[in-house]
N, C-alpha and C. Protein backbone atom coordinates (compact mmCIF):
# COMPACT_ATOMS: atom_id res chain seq x y z
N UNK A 1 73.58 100.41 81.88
CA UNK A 1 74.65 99.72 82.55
C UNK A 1 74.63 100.12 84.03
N UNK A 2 74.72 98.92 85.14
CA UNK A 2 74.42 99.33 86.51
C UNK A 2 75.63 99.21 86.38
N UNK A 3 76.57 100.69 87.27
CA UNK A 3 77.84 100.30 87.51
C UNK A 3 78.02 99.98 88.98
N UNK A 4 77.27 100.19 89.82
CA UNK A 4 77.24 99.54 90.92
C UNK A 4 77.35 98.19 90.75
N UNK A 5 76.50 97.54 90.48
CA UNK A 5 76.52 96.02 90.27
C UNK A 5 78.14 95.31 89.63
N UNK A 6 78.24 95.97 88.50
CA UNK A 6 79.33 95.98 87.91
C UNK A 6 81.10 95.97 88.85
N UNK A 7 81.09 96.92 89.74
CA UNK A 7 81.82 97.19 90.65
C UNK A 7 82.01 96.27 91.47
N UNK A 8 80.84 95.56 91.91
CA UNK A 8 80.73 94.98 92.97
C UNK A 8 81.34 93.44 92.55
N UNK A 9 80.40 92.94 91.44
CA UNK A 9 81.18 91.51 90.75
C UNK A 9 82.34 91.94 90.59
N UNK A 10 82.82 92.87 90.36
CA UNK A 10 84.54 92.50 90.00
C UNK A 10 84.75 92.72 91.09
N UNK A 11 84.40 93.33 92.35
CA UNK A 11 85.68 93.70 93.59
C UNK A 11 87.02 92.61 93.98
N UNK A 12 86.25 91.76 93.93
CA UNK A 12 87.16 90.31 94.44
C UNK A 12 88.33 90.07 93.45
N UNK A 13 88.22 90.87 92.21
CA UNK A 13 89.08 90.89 91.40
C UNK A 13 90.57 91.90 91.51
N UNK A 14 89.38 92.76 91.72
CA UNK A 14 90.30 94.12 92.03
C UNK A 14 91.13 94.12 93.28
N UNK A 15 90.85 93.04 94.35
CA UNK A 15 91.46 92.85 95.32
C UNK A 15 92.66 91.99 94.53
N UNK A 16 92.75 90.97 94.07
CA UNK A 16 93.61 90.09 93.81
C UNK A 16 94.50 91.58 92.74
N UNK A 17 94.49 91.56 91.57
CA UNK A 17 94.75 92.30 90.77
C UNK A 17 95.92 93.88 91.88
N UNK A 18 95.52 94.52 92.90
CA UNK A 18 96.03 95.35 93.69
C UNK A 18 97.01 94.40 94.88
N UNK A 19 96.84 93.45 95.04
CA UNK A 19 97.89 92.40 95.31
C UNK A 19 99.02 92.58 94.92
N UNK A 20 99.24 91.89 93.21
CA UNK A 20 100.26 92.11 92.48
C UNK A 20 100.87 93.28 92.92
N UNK A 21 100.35 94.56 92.86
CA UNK A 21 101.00 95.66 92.55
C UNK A 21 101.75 96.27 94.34
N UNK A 22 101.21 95.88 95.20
CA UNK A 22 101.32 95.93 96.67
C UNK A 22 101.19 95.24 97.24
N UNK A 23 102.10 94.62 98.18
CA UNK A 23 102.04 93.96 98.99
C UNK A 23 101.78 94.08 100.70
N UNK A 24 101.71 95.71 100.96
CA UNK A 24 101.40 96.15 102.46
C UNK A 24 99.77 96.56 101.95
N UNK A 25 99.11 95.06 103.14
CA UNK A 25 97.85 95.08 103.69
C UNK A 25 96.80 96.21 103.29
N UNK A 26 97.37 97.53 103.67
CA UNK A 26 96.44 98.48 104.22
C UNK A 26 96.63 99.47 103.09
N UNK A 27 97.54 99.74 102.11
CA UNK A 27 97.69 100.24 100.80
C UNK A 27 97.23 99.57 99.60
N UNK A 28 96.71 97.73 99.63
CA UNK A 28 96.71 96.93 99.32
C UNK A 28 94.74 97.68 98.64
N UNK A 29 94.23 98.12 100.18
CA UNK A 29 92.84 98.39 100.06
C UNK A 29 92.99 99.48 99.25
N UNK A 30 93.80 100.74 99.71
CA UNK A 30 93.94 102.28 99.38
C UNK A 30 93.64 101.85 97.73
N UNK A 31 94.36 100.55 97.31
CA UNK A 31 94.69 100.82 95.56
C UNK A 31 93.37 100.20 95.05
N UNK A 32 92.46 99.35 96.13
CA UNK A 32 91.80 98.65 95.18
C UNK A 32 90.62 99.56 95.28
N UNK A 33 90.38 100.48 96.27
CA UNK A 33 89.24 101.46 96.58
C UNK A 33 89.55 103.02 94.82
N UNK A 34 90.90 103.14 94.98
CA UNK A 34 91.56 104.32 93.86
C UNK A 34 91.16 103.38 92.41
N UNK A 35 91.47 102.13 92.48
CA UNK A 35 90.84 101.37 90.99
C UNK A 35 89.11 100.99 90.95
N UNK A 36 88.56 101.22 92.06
CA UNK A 36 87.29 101.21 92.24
C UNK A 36 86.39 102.36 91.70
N UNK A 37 87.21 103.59 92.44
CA UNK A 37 86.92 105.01 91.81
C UNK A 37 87.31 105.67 90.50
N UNK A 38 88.26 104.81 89.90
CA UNK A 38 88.87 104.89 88.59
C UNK A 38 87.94 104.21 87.56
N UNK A 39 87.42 103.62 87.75
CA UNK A 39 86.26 102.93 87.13
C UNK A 39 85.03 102.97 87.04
N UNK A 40 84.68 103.60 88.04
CA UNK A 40 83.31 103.78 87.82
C UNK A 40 83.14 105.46 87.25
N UNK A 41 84.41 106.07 87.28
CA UNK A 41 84.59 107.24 86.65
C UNK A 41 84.82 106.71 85.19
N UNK A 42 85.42 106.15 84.66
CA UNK A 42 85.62 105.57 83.69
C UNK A 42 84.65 105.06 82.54
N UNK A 43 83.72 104.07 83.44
CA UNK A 43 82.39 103.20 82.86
C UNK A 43 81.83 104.67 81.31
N UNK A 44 81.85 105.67 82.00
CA UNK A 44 80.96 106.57 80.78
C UNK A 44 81.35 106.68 79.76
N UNK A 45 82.67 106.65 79.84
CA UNK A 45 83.49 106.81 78.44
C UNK A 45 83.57 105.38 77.67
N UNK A 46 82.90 103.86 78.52
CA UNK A 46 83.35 103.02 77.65
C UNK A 46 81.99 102.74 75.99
N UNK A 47 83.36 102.90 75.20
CA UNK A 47 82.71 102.39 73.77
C UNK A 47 82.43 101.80 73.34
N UNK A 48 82.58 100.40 74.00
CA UNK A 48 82.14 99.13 73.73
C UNK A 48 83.20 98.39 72.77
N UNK A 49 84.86 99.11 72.59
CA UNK A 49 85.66 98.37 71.67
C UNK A 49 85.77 96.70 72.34
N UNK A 50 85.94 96.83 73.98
CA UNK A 50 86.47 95.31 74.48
C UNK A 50 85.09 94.99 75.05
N UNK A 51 85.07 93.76 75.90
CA UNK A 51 83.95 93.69 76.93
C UNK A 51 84.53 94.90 78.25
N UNK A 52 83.21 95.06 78.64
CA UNK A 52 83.21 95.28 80.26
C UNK A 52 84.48 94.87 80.84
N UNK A 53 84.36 93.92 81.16
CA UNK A 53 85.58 93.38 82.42
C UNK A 53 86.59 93.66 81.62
N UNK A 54 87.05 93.20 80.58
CA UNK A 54 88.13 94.03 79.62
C UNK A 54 88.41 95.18 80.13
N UNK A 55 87.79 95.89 79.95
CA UNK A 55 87.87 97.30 79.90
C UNK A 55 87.98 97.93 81.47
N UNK A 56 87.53 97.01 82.26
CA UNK A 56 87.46 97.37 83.91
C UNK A 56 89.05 96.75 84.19
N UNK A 57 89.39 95.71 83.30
CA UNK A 57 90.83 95.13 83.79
C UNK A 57 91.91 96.59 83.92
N UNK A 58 91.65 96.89 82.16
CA UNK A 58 92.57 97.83 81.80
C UNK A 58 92.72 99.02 82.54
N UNK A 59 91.42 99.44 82.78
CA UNK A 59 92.11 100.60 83.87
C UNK A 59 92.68 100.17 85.33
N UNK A 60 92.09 99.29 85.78
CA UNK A 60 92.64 98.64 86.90
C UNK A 60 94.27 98.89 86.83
N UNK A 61 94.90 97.91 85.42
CA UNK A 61 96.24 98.04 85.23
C UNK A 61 96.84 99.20 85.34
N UNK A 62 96.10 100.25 84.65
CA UNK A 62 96.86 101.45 84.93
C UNK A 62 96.72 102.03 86.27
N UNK A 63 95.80 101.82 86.89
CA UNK A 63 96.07 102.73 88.27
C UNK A 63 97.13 101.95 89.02
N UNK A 64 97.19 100.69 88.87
CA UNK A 64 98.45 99.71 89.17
C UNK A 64 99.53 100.28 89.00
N UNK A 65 100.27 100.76 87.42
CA UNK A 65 100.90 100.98 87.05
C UNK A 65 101.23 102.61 87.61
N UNK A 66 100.43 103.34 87.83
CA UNK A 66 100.42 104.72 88.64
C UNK A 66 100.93 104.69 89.71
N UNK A 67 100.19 103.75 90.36
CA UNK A 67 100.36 103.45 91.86
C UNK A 67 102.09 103.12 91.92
N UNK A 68 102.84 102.04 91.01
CA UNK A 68 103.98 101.70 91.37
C UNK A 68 104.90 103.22 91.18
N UNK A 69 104.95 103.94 89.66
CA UNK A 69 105.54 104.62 89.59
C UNK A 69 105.38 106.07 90.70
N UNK A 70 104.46 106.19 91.28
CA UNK A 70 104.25 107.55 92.70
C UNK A 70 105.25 106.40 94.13
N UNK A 71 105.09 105.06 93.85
CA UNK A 71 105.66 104.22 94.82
C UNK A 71 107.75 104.53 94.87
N UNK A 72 107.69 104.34 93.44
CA UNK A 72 108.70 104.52 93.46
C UNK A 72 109.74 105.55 93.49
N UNK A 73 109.19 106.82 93.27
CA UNK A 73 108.99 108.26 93.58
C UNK A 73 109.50 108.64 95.23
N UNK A 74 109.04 107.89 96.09
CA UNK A 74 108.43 107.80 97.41
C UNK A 74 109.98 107.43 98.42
N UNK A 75 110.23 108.03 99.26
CA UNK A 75 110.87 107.07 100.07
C UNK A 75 109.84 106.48 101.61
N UNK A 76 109.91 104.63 101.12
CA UNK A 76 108.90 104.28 102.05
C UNK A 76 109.46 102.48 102.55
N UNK A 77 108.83 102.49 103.58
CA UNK A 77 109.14 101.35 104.43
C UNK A 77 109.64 100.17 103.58
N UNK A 78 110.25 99.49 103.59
CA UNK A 78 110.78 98.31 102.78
C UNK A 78 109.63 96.97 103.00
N UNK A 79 109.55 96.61 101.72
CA UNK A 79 108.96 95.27 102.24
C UNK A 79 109.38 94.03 103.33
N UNK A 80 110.79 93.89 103.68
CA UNK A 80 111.09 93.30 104.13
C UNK A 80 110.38 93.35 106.19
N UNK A 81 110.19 94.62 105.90
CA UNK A 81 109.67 94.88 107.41
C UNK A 81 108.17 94.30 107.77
N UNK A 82 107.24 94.00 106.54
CA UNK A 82 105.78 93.82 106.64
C UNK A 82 106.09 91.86 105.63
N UNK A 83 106.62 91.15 106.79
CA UNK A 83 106.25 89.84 106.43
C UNK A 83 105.24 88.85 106.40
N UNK A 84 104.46 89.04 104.93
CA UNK A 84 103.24 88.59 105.10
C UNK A 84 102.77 87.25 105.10
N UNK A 85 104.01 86.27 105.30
CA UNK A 85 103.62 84.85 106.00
C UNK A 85 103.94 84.87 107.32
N UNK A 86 103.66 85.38 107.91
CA UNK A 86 104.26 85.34 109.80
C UNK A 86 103.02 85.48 110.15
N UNK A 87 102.09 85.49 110.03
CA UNK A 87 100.86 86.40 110.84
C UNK A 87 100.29 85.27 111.74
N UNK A 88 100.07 85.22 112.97
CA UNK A 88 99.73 84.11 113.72
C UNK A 88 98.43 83.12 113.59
N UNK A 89 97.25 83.90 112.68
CA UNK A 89 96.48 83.62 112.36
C UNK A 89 96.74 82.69 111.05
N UNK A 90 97.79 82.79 110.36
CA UNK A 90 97.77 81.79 109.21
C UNK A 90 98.14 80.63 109.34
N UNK A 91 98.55 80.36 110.80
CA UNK A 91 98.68 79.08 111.38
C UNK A 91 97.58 78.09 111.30
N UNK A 92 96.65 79.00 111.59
CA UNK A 92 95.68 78.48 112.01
C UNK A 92 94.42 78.67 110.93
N UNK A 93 95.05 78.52 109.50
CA UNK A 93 94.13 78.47 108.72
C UNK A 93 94.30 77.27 107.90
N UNK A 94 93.35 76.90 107.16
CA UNK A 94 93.37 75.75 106.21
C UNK A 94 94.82 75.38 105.24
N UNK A 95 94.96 74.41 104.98
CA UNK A 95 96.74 74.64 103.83
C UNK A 95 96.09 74.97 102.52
N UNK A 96 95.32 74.97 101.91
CA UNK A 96 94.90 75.44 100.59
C UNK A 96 95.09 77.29 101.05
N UNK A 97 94.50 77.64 101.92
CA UNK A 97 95.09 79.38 102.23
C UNK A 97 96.56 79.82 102.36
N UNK A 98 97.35 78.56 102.57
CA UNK A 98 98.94 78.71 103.01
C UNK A 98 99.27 78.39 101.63
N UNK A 99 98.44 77.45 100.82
CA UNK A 99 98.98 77.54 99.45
C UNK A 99 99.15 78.92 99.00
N UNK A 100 97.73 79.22 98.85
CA UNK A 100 97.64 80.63 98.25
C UNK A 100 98.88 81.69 98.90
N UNK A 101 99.20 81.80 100.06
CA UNK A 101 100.20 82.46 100.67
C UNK A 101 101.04 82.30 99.63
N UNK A 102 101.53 81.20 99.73
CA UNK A 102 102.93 80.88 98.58
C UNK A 102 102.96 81.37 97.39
N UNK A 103 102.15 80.81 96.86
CA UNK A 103 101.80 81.48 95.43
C UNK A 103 101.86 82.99 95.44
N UNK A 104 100.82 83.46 96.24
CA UNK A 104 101.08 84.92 96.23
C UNK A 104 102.89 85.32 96.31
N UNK A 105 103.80 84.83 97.33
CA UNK A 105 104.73 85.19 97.22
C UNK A 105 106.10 84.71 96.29
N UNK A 106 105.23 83.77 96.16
CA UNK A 106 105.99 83.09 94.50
C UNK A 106 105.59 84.48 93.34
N UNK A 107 104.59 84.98 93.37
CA UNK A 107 104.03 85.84 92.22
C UNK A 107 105.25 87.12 92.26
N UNK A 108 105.05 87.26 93.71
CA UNK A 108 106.07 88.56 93.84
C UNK A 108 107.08 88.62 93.29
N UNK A 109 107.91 87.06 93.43
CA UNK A 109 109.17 87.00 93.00
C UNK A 109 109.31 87.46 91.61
N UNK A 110 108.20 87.70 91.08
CA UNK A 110 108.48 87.71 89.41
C UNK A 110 108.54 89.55 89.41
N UNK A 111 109.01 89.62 88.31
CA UNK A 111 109.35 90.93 87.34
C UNK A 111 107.66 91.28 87.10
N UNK A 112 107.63 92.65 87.68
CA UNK A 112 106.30 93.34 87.75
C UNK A 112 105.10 93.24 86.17
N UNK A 113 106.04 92.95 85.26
CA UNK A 113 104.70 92.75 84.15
C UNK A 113 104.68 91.26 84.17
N UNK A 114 105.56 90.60 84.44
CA UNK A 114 105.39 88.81 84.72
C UNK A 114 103.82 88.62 85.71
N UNK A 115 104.50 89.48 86.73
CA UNK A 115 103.22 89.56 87.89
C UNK A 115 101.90 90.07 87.19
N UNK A 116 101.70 90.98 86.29
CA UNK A 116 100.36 91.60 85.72
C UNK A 116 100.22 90.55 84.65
N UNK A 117 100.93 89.98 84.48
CA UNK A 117 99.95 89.00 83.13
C UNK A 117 99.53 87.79 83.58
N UNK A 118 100.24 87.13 84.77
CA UNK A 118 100.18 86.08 85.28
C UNK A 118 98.79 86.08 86.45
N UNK A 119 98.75 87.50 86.86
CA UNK A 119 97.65 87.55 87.61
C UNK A 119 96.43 87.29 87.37
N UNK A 120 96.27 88.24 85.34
CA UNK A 120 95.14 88.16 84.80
C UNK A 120 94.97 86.94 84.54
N UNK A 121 95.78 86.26 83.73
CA UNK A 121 95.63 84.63 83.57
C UNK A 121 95.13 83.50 84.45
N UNK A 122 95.70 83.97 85.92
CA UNK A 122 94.79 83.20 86.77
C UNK A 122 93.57 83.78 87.19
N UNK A 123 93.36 84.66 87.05
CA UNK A 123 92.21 85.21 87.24
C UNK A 123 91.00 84.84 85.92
N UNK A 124 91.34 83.73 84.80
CA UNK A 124 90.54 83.42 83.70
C UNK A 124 90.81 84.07 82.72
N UNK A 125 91.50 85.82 82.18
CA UNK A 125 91.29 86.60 81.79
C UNK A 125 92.21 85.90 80.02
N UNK A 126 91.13 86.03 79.12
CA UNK A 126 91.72 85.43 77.79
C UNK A 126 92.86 85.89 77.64
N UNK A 127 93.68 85.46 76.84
CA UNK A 127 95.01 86.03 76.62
C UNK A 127 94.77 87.17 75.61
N UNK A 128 94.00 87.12 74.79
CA UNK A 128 93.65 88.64 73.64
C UNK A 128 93.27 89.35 74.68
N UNK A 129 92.44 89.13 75.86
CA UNK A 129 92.27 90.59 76.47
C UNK A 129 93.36 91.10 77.08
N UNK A 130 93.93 89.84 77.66
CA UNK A 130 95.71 90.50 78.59
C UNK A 130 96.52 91.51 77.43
N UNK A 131 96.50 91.33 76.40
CA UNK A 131 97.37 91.83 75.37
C UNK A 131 97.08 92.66 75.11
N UNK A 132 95.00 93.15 75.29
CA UNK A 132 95.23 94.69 75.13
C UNK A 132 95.10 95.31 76.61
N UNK A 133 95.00 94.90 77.62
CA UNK A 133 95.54 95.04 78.75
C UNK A 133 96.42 95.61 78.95
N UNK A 134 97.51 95.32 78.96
CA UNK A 134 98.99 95.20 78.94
C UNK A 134 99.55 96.38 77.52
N UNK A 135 98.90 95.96 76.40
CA UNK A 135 99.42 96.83 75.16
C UNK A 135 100.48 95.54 75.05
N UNK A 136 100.44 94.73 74.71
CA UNK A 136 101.46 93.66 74.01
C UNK A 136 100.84 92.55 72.79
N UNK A 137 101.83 92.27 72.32
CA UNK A 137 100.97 91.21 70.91
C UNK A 137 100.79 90.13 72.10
N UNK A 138 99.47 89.29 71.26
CA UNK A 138 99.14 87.75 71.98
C UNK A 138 100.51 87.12 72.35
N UNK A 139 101.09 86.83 70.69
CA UNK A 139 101.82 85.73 71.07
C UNK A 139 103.15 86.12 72.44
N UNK A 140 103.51 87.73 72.28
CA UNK A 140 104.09 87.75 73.39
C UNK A 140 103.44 87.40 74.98
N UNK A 141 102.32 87.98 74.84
CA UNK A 141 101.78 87.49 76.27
C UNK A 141 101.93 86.17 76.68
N UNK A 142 101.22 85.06 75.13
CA UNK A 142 101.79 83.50 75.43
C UNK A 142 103.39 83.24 76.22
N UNK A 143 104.16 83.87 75.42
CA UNK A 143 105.71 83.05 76.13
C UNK A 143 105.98 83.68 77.39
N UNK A 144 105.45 85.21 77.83
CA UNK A 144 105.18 85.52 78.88
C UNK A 144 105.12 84.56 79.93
N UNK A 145 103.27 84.11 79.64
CA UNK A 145 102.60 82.93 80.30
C UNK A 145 103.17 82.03 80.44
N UNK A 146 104.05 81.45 79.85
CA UNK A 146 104.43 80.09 80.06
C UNK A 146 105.83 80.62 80.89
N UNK A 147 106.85 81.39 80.57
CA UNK A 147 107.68 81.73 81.60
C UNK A 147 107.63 82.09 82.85
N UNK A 148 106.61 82.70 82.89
CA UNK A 148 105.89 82.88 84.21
C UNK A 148 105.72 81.70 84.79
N UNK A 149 104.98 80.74 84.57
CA UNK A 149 104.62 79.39 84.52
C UNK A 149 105.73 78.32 85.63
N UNK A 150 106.37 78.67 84.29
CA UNK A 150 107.73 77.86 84.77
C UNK A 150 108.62 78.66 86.32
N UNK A 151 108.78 79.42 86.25
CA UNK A 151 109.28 80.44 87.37
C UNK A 151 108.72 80.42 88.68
N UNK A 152 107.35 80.36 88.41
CA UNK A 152 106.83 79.92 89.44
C UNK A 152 106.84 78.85 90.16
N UNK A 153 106.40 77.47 89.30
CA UNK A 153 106.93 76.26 89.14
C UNK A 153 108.19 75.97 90.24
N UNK A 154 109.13 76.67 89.24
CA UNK A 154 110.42 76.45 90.26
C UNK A 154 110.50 77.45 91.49
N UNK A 155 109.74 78.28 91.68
CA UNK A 155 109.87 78.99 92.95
C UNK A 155 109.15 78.52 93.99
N UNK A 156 108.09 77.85 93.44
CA UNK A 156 106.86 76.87 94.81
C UNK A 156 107.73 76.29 95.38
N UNK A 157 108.68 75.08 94.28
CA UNK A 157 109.30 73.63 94.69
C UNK A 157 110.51 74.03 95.47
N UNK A 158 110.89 75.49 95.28
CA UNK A 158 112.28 75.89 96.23
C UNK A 158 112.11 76.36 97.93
N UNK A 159 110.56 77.26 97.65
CA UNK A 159 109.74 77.58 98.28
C UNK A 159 109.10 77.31 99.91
């Protein structure tokens, strides 16, 4: 198993995925570089119960889940101070990128495991793997998904 290679196809993942969990830019990297190093520390111990990316999700989640609880631990700058649709450059980018803006901050609006299941889901990730992801039954992840769904839904169109 090359875990270099391995690392590398998912990065783009691990970026989106450290999204969810942060929303300031430059901590945004700190988490996806700490789930980078979490993983390839990781790779030796895998047993082959899930796939790969399975198994690269899951720790991902937890350093996520680390990351919030040392966050919350923390006294630190409010999000409200780092507004990440203002940036002068997003003016001046395509509207499919201003979509994504939205969405991203439509995502936020949701309740932090809304945000981790909804992430994996758009990210392709089957719903049996979100569930052992997460540690939840399928069918909960399903009504998850679809509440999520809807929430969003109505947060674009308010948006």
């Amino acid at each position: 198993m090359d875990k270099d290679k391995l690392i590398n196809n998912f990065w783009p993942r691990l970026s989106r995925i450290a999204s969810t969990y942060e929303v300031i830019p430059e901590l945004q990297q700190e988490l996806v570089q700490e789930m980078a190093i979490a993983i390839w520390q990781s790779l030796n111990s895998f047993r082959g119960d899930s796939s790969v990316e399975t198994f690269m999700y899951k720790v991902s989640h937890n350093i996520g889940v680390s990351h919030i609880k040392k966050q919350v631990k923390q006294i630190r700058t409010t999000n409200e101070d780092y507004n990440i649709l203002n940036t002068p450059s997003l003016e001046q980018k395509a509207t499919n990128e201003q979509s994504l803006k939205r969405l991203m901050k439509a995502i936020w609006q949701l309740p932090l495991i809304q945000r981790q299941i909804i992430t994996l889901y758009l990210d392709g990730v089957k719903q049996q793997d979100i569930a052992e992801i997460v540690g939840m039954s399928e069918n909960n992840i399903a009504v998850k998904i679809s509440r999520a769904k809807k929430l969003l839904a109505q947060l674009m169109s308010n948006g």
